[in-house]
PDB file of N, CA and C in Angstrom:
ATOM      1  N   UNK A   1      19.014  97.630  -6.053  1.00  0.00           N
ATOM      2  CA  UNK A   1      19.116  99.048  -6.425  1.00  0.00           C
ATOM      3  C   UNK A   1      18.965  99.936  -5.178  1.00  0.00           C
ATOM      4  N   UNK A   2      18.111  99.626  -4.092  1.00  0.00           N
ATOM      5  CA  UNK A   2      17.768 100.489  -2.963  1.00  0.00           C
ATOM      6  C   UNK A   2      19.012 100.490  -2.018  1.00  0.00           C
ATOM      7  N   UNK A   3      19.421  98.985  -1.904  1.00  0.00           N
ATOM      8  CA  UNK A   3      20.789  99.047  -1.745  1.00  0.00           C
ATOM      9  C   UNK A   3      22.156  99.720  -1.550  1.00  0.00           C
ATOM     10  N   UNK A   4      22.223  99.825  -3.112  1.00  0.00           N
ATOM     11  CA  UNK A   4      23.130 100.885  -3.495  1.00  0.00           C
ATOM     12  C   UNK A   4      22.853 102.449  -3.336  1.00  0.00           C
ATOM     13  N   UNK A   5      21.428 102.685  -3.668  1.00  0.00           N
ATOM     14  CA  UNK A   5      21.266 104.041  -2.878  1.00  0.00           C
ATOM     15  C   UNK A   5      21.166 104.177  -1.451  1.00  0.00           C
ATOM     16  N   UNK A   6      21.072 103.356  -0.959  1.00  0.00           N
ATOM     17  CA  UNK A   6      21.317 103.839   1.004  1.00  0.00           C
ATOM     18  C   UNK A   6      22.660 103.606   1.206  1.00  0.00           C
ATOM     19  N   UNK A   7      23.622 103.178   0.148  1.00  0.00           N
ATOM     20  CA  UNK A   7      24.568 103.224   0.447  1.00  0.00           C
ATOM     21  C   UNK A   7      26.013 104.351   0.051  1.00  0.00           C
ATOM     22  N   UNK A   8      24.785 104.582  -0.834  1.00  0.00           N
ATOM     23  CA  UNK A   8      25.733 106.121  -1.503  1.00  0.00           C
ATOM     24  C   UNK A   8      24.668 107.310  -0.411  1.00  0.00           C
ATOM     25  N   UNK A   9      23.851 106.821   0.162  1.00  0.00           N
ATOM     26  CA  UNK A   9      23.308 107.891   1.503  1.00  0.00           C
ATOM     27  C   UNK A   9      24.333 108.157   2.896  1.00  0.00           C
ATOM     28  N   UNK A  10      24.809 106.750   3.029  1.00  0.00           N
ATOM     29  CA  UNK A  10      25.684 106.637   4.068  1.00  0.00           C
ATOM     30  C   UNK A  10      26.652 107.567   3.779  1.00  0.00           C
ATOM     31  N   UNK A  11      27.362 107.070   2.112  1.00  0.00           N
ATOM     32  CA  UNK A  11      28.691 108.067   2.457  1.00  0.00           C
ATOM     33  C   UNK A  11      28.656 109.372   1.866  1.00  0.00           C
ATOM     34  N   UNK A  12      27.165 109.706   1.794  1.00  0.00           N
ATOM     35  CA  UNK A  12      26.890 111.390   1.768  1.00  0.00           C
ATOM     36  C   UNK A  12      27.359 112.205   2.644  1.00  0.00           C
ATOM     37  N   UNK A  13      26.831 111.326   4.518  1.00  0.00           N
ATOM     38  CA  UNK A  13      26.707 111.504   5.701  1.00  0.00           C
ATOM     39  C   UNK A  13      28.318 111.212   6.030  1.00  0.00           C
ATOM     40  N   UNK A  14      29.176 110.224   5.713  1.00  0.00           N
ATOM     41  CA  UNK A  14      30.428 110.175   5.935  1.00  0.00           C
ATOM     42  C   UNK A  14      31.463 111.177   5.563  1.00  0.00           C
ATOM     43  N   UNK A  15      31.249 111.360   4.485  1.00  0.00           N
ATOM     44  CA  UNK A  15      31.892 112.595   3.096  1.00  0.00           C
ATOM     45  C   UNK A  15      31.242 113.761   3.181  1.00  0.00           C
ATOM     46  N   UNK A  16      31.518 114.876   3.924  1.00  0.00           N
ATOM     47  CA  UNK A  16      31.361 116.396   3.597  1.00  0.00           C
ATOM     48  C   UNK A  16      31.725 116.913   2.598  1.00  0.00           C
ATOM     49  N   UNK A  17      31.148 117.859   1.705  1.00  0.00           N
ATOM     50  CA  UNK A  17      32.029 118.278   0.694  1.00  0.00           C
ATOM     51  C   UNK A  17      33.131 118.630   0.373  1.00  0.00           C
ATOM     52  N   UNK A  18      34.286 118.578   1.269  1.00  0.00           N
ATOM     53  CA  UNK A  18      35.111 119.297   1.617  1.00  0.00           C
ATOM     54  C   UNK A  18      36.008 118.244   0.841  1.00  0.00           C
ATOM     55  N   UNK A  19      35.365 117.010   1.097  1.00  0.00           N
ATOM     56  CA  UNK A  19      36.332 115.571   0.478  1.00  0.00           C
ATOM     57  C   UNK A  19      37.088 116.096  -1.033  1.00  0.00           C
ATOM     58  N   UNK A  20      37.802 115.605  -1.570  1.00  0.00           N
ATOM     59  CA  UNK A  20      37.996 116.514  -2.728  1.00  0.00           C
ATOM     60  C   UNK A  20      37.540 115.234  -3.884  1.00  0.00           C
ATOM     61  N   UNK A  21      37.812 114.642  -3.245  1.00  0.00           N
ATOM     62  CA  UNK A  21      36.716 113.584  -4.804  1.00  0.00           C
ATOM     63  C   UNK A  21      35.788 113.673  -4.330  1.00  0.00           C
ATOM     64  N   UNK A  22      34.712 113.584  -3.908  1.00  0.00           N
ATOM     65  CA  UNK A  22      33.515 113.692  -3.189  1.00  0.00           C
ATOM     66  C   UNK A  22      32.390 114.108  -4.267  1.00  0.00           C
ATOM     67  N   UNK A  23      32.838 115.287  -4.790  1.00  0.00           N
ATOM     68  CA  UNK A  23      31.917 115.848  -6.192  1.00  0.00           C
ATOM     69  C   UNK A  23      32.150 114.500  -7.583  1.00  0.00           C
ATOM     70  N   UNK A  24      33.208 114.389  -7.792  1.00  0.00           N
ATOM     71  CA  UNK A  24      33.254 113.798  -8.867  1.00  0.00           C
ATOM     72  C   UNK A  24      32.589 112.363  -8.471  1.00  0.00           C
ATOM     73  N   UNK A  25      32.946 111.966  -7.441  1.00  0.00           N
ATOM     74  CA  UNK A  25      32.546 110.713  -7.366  1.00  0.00           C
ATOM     75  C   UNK A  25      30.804 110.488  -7.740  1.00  0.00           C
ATOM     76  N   UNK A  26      30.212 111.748  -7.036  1.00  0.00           N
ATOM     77  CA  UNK A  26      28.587 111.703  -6.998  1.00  0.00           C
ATOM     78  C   UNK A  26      28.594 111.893  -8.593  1.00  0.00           C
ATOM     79  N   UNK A  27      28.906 112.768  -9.123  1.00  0.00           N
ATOM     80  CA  UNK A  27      28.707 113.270 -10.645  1.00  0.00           C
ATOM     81  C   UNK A  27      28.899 111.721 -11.448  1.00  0.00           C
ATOM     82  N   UNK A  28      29.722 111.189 -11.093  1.00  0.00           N
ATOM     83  CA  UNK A  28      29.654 109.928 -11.895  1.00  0.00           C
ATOM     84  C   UNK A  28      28.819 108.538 -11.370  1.00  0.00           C
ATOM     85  N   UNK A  29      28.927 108.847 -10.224  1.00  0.00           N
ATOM     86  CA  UNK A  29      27.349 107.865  -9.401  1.00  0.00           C
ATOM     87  C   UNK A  29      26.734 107.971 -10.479  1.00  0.00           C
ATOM     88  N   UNK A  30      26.018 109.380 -10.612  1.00  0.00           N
ATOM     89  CA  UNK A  30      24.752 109.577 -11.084  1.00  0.00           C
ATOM     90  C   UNK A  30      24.741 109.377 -12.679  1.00  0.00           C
ATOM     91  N   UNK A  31      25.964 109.550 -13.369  1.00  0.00           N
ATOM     92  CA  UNK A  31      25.636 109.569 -14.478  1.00  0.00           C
ATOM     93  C   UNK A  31      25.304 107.845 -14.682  1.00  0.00           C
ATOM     94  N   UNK A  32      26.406 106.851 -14.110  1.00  0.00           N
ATOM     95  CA  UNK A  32      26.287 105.840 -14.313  1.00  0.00           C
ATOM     96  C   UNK A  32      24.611 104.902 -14.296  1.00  0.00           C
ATOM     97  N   UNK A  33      24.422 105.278 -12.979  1.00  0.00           N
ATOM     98  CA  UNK A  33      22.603 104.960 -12.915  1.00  0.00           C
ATOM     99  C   UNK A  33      21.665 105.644 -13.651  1.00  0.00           C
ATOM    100  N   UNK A  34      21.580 106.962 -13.649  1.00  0.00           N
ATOM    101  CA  UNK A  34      21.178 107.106 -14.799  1.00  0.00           C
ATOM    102  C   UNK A  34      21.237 106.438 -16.072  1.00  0.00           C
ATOM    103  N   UNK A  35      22.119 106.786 -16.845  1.00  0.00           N
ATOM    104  CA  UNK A  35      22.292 105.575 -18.149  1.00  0.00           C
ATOM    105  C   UNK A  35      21.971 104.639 -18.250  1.00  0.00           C
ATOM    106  N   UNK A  36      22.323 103.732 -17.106  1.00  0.00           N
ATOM    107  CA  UNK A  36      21.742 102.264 -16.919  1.00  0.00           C
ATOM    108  C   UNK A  36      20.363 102.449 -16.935  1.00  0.00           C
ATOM    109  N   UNK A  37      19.456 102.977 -15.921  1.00  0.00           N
ATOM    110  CA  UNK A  37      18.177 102.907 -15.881  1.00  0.00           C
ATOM    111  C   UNK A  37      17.895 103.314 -17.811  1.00  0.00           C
ATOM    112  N   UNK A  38      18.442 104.172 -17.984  1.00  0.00           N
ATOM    113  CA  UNK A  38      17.596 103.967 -19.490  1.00  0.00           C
ATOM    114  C   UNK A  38      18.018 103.113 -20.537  1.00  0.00           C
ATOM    115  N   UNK A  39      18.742 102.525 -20.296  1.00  0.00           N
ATOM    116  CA  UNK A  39      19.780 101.532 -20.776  1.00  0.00           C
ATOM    117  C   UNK A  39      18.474 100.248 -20.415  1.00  0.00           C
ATOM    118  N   UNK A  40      18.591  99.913 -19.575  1.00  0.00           N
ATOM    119  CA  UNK A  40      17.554  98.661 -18.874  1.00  0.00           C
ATOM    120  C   UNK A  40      16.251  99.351 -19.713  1.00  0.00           C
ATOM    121  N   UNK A  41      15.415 100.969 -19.865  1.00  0.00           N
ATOM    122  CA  UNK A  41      14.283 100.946 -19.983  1.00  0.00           C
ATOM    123  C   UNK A  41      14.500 100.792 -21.399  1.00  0.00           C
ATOM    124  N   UNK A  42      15.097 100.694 -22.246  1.00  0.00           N
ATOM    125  CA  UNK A  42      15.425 100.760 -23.681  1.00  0.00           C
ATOM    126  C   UNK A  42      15.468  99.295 -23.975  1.00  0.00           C
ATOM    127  N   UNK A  43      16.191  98.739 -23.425  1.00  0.00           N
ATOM    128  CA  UNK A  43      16.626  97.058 -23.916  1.00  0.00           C
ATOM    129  C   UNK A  43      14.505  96.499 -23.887  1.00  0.00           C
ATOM    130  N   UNK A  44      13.950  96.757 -22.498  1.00  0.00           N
ATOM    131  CA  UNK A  44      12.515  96.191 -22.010  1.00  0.00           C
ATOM    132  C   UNK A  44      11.432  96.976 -23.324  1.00  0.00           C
ATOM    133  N   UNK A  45      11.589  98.319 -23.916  1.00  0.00           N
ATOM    134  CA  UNK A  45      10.748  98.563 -24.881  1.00  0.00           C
ATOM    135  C   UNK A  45      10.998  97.761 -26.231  1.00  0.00           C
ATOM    136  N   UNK A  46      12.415  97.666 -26.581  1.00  0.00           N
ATOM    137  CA  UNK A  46      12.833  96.607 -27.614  1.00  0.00           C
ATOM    138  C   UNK A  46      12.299  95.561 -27.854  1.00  0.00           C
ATOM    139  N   UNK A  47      11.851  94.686 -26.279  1.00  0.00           N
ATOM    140  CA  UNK A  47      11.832  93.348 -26.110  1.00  0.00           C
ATOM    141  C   UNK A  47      10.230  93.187 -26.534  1.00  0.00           C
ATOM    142  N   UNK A  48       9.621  94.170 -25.488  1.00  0.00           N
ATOM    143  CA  UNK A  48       8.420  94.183 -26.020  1.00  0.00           C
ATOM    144  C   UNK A  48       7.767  94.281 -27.125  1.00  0.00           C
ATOM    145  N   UNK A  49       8.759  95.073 -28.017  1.00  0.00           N
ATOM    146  CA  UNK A  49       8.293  95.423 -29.668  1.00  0.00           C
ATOM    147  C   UNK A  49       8.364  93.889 -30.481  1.00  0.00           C
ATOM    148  N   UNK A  50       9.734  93.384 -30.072  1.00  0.00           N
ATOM    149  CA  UNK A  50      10.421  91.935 -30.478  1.00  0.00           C
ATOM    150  C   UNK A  50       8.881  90.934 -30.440  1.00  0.00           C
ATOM    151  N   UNK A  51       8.653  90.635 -29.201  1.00  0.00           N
ATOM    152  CA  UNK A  51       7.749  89.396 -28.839  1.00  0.00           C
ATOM    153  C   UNK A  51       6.209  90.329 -29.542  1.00  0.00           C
ATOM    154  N   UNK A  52       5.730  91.494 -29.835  1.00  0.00           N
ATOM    155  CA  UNK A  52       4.477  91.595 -30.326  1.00  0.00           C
ATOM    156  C   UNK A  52       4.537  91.182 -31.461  1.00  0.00           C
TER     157      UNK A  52
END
């Protein structure tokens, strides 16, 4: 995961805004990880409910 964020850091620093996908691309970065992270924290509260 840290990974992928120093690597969407790099092409922050590569990509000025000026890029014209540049916005969309971040806007959907973020939505994607986002979701996932609650996606992953949702499946782990399930699991836990499952095995008590």
């Amino acid at each position: 995961m840290k990974g992928i964020i120093s690597w969407l850091f790099l092409l922050d620093k590569k990509y000025n805004l000026t890029h014209p996908h540049y916005h969309q691309f971040k806007m959907v970065s973020s939505l994607i990880f986002g979701d996932f992270q609650l996606f992953v924290r949702k499946v782990y509260i399930s699991f836990k409910r499952y095995k008590a």
